[in-house]
PDB file of N, CA and C in Angstrom:
ATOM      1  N   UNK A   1     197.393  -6.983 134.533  1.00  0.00           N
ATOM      2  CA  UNK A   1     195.955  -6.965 134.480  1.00  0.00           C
ATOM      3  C   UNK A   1     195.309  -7.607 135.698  1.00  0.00           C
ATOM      4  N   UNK A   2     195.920  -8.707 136.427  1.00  0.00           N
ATOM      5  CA  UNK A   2     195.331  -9.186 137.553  1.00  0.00           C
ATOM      6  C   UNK A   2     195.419  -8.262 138.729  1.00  0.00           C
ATOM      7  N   UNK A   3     196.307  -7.307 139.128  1.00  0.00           N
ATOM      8  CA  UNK A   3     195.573  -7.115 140.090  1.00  0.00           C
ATOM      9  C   UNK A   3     194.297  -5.853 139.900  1.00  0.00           C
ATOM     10  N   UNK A   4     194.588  -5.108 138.315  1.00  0.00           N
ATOM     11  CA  UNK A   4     193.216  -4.582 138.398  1.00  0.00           C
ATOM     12  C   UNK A   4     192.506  -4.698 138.194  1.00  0.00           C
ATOM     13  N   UNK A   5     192.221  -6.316 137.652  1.00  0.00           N
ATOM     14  CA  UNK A   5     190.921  -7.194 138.114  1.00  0.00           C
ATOM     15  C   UNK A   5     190.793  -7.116 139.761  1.00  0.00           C
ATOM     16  N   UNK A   6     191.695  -7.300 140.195  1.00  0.00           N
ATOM     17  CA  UNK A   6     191.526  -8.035 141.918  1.00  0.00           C
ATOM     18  C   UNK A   6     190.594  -6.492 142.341  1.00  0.00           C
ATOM     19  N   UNK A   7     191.244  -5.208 141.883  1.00  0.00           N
ATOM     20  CA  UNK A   7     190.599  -3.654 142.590  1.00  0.00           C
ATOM     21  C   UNK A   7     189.122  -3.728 142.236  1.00  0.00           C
ATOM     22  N   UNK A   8     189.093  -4.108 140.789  1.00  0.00           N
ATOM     23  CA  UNK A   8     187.684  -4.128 140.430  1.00  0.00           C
ATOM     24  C   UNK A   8     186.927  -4.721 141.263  1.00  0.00           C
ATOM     25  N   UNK A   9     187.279  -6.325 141.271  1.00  0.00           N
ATOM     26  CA  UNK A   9     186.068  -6.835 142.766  1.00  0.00           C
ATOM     27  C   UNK A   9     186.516  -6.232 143.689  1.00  0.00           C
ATOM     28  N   UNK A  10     187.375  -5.646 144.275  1.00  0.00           N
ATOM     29  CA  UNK A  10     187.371  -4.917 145.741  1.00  0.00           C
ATOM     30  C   UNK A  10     186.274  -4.096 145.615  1.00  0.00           C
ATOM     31  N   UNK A  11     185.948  -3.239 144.593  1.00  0.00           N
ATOM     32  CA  UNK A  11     185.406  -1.825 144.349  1.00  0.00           C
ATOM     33  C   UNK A  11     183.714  -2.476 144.357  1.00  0.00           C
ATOM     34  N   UNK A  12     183.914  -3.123 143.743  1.00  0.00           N
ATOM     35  CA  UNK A  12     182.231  -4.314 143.416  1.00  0.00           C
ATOM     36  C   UNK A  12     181.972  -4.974 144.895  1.00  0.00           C
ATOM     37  N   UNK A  13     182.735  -5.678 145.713  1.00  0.00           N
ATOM     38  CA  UNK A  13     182.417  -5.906 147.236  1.00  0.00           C
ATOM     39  C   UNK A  13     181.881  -4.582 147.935  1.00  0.00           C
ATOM     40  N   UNK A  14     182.504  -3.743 147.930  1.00  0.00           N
ATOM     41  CA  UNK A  14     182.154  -1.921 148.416  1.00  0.00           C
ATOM     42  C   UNK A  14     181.041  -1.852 148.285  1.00  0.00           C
ATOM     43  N   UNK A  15     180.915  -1.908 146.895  1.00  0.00           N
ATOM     44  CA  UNK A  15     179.693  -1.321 146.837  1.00  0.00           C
ATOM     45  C   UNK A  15     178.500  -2.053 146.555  1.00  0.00           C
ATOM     46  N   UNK A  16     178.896  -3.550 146.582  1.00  0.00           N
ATOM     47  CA  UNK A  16     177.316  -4.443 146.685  1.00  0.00           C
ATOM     48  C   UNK A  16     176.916  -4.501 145.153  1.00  0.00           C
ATOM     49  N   UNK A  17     176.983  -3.964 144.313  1.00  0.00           N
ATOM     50  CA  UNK A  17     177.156  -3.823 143.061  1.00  0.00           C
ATOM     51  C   UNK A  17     178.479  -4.648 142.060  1.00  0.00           C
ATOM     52  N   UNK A  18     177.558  -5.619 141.401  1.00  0.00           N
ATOM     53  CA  UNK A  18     178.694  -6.672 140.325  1.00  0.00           C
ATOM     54  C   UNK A  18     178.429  -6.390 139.058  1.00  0.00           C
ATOM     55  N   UNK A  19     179.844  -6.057 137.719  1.00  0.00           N
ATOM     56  CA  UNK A  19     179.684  -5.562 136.615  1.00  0.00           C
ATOM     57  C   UNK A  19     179.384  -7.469 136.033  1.00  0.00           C
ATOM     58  N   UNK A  20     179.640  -7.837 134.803  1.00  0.00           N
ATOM     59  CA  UNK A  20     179.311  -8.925 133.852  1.00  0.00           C
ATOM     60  C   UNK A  20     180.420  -8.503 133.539  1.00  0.00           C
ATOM     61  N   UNK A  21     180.985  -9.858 133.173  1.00  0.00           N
ATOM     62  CA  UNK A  21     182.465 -10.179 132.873  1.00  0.00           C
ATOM     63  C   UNK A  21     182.803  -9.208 131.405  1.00  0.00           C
ATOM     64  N   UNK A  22     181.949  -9.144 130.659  1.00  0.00           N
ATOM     65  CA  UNK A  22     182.168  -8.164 128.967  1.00  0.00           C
ATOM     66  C   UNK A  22     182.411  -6.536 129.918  1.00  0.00           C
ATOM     67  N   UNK A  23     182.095  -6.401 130.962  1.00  0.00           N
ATOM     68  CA  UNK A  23     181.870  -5.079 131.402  1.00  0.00           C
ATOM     69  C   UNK A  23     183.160  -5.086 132.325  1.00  0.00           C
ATOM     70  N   UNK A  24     183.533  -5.790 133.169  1.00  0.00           N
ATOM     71  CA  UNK A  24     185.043  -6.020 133.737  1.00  0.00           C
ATOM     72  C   UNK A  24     186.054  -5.757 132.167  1.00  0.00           C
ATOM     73  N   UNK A  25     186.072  -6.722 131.230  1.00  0.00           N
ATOM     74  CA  UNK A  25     186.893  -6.905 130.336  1.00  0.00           C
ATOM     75  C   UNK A  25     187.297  -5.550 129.472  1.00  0.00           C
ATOM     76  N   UNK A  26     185.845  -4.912 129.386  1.00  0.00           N
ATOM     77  CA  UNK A  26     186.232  -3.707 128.666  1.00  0.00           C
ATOM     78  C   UNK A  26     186.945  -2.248 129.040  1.00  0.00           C
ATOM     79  N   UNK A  27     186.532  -2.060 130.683  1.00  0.00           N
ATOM     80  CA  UNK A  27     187.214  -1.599 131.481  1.00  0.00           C
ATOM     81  C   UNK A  27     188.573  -2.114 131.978  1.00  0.00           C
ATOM     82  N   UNK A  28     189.139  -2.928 131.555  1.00  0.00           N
ATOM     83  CA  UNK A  28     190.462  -3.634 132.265  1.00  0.00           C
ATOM     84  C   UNK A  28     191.348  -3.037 130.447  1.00  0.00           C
ATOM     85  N   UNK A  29     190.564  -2.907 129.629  1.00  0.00           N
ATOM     86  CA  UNK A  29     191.195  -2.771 128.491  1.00  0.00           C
ATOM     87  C   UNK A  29     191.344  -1.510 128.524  1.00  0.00           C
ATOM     88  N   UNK A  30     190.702  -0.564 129.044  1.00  0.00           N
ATOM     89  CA  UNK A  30     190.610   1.089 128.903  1.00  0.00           C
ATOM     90  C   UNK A  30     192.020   1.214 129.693  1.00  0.00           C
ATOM     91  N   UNK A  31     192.049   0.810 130.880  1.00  0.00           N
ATOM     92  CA  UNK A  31     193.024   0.638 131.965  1.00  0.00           C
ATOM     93  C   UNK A  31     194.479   0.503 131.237  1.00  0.00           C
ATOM     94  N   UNK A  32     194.461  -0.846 130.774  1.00  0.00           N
ATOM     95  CA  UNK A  32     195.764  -1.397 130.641  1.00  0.00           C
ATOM     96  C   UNK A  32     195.923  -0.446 129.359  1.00  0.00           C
ATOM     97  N   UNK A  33     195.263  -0.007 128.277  1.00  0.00           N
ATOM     98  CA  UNK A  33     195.527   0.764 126.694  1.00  0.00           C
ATOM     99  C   UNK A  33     195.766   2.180 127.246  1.00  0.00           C
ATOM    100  N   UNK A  34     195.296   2.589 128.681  1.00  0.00           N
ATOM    101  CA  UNK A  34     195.685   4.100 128.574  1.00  0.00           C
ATOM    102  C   UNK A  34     197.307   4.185 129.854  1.00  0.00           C
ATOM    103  N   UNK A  35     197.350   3.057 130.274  1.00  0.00           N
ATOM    104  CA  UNK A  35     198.726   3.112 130.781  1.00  0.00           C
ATOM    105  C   UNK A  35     199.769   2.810 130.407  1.00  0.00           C
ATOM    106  N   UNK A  36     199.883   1.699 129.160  1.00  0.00           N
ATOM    107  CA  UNK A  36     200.878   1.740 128.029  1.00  0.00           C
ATOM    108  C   UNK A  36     201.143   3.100 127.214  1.00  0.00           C
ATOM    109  N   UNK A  37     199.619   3.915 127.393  1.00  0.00           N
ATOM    110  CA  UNK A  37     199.770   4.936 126.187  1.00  0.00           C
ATOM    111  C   UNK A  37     200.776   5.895 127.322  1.00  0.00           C
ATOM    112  N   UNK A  38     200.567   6.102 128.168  1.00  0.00           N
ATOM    113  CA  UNK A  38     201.149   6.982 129.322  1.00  0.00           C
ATOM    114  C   UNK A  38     202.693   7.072 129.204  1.00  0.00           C
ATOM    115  N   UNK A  39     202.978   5.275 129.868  1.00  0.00           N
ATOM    116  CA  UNK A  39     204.565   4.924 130.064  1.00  0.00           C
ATOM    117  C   UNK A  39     204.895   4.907 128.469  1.00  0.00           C
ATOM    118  N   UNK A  40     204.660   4.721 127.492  1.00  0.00           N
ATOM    119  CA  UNK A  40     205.531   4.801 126.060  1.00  0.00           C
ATOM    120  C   UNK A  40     205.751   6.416 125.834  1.00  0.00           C
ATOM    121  N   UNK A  41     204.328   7.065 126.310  1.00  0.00           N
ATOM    122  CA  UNK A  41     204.960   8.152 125.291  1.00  0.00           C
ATOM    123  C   UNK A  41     206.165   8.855 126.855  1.00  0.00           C
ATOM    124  N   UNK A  42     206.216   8.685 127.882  1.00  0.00           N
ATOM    125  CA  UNK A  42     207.226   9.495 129.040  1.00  0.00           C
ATOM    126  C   UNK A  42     208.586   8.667 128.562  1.00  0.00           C
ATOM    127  N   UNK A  43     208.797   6.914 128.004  1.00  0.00           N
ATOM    128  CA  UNK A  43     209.588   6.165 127.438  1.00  0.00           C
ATOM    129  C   UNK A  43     210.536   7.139 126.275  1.00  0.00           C
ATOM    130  N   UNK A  44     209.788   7.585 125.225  1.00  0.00           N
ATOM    131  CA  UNK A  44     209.988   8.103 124.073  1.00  0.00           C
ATOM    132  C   UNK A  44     210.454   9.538 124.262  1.00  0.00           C
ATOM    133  N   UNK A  45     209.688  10.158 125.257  1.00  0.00           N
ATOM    134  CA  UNK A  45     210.189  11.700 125.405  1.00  0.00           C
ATOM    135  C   UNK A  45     211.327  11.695 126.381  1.00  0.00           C
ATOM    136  N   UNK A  46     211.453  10.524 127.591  1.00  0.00           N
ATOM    137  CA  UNK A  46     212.899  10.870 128.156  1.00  0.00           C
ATOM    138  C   UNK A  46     214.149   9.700 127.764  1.00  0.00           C
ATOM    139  N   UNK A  47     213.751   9.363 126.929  1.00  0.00           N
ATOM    140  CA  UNK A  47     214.218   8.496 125.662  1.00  0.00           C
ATOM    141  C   UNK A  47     215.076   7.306 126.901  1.00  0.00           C
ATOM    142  N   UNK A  48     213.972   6.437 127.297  1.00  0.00           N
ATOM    143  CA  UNK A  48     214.449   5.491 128.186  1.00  0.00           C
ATOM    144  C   UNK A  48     213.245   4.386 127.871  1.00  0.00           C
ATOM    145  N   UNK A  49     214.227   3.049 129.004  1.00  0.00           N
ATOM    146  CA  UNK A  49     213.388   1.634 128.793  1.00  0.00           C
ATOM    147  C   UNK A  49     211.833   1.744 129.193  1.00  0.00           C
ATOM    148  N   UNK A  50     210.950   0.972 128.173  1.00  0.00           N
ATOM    149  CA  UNK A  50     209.820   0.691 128.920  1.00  0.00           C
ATOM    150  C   UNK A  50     209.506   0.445 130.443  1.00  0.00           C
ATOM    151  N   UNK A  51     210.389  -0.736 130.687  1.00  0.00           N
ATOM    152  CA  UNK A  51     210.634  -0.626 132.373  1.00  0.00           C
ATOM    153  C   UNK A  51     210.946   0.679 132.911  1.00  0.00           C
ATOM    154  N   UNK A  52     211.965   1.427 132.734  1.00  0.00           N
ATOM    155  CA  UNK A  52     212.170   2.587 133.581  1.00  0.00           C
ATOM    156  C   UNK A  52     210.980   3.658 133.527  1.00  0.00           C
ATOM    157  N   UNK A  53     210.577   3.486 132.113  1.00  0.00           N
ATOM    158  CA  UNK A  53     209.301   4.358 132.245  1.00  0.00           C
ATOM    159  C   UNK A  53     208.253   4.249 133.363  1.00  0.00           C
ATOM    160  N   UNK A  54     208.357   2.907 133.459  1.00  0.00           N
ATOM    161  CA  UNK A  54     206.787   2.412 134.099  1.00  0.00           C
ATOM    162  C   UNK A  54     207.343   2.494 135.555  1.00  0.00           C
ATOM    163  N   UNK A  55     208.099   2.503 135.752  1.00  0.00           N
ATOM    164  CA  UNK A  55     209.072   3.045 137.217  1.00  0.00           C
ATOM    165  C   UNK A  55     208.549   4.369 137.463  1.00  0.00           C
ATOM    166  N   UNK A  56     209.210   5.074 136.593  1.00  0.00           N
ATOM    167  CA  UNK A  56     209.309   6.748 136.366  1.00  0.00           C
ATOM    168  C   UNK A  56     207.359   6.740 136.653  1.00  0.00           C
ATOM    169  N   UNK A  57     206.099   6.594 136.183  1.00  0.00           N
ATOM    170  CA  UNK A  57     205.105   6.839 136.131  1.00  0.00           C
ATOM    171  C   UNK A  57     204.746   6.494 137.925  1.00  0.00           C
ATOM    172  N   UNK A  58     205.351   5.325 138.108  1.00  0.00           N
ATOM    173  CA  UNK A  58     204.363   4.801 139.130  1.00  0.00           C
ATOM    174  C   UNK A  58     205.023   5.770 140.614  1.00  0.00           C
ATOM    175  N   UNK A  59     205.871   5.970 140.265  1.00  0.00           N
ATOM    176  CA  UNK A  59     206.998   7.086 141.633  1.00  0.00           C
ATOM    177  C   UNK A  59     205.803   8.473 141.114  1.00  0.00           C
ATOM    178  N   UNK A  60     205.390   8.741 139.937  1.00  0.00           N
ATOM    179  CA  UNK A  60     205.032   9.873 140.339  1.00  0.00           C
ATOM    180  C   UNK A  60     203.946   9.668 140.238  1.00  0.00           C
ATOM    181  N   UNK A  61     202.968   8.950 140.046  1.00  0.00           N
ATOM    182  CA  UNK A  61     201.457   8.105 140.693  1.00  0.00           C
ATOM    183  C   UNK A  61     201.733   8.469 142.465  1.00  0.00           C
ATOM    184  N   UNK A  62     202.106   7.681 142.952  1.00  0.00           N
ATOM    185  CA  UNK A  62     202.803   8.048 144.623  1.00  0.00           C
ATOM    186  C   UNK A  62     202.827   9.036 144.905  1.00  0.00           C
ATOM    187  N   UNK A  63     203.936  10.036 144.369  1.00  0.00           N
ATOM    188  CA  UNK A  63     203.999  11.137 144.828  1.00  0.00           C
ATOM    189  C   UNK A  63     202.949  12.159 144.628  1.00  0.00           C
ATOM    190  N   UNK A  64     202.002  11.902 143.407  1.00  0.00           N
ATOM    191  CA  UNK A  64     200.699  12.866 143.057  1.00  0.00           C
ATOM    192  C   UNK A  64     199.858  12.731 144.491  1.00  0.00           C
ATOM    193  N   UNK A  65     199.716  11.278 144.950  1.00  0.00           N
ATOM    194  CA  UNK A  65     198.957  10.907 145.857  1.00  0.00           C
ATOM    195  C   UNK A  65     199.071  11.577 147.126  1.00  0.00           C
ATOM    196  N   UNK A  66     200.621  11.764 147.436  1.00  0.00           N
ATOM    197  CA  UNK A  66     200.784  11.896 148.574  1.00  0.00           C
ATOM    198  C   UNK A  66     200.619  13.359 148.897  1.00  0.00           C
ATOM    199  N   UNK A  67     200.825  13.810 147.407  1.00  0.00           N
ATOM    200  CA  UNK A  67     200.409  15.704 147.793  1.00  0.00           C
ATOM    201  C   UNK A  67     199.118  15.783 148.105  1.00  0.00           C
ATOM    202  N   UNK A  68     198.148  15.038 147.159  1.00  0.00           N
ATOM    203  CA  UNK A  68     196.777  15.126 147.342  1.00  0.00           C
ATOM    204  C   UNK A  68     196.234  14.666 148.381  1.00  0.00           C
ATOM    205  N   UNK A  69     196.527  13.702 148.874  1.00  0.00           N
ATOM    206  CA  UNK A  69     195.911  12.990 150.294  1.00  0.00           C
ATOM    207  C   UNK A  69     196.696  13.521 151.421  1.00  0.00           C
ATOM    208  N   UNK A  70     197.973  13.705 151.412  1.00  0.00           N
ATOM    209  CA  UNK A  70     198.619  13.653 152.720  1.00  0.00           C
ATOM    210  C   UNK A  70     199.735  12.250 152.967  1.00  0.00           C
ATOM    211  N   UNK A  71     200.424  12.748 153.941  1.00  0.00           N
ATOM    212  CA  UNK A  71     201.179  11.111 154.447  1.00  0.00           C
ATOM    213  C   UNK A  71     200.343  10.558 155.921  1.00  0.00           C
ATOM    214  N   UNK A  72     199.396   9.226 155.316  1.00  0.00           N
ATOM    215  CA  UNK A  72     198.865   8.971 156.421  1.00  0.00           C
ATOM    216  C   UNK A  72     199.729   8.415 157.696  1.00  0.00           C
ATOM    217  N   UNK A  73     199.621   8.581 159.155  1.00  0.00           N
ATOM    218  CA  UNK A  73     200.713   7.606 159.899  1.00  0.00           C
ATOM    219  C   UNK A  73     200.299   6.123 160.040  1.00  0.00           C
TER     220      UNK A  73
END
């Protein structure tokens, strides 16, 4: 959860714009409840560890990125 607190104020410095801590909190909960929901159910369907799941998600977080953006140099 800390560092997507830390993105949140990055995103809030950007843009000069600060949420209220109930408004950070509830968004950090959407965050963290829909990426457990993610890595359990890829856990359950390739019938592996929570850890490897959250491995398995974040390699293809990366790789989504890199099709979509490019490889910057």
């Amino acid at each position: 959860g800390g560092v997507v607190v830390s993105y949140f104020e990055w995103v809030q410095d950007i843009q000069s714009f600060f949420w209220e801590e109930d408004e950070i909190n509830e968004r950090l909960r959407r965050v963290m409840v829909r990426a457990f929901a993610e890595v359990k159910s890829l856990a359950d369907g390739r019938h592996v560890t929570l850890r490897e799941a959250a491995t398995m998600r974040g390699v293809q977080r990366v790789a989504e990125a890199t099709l979509v953006r490019g490889i910057y140099p």
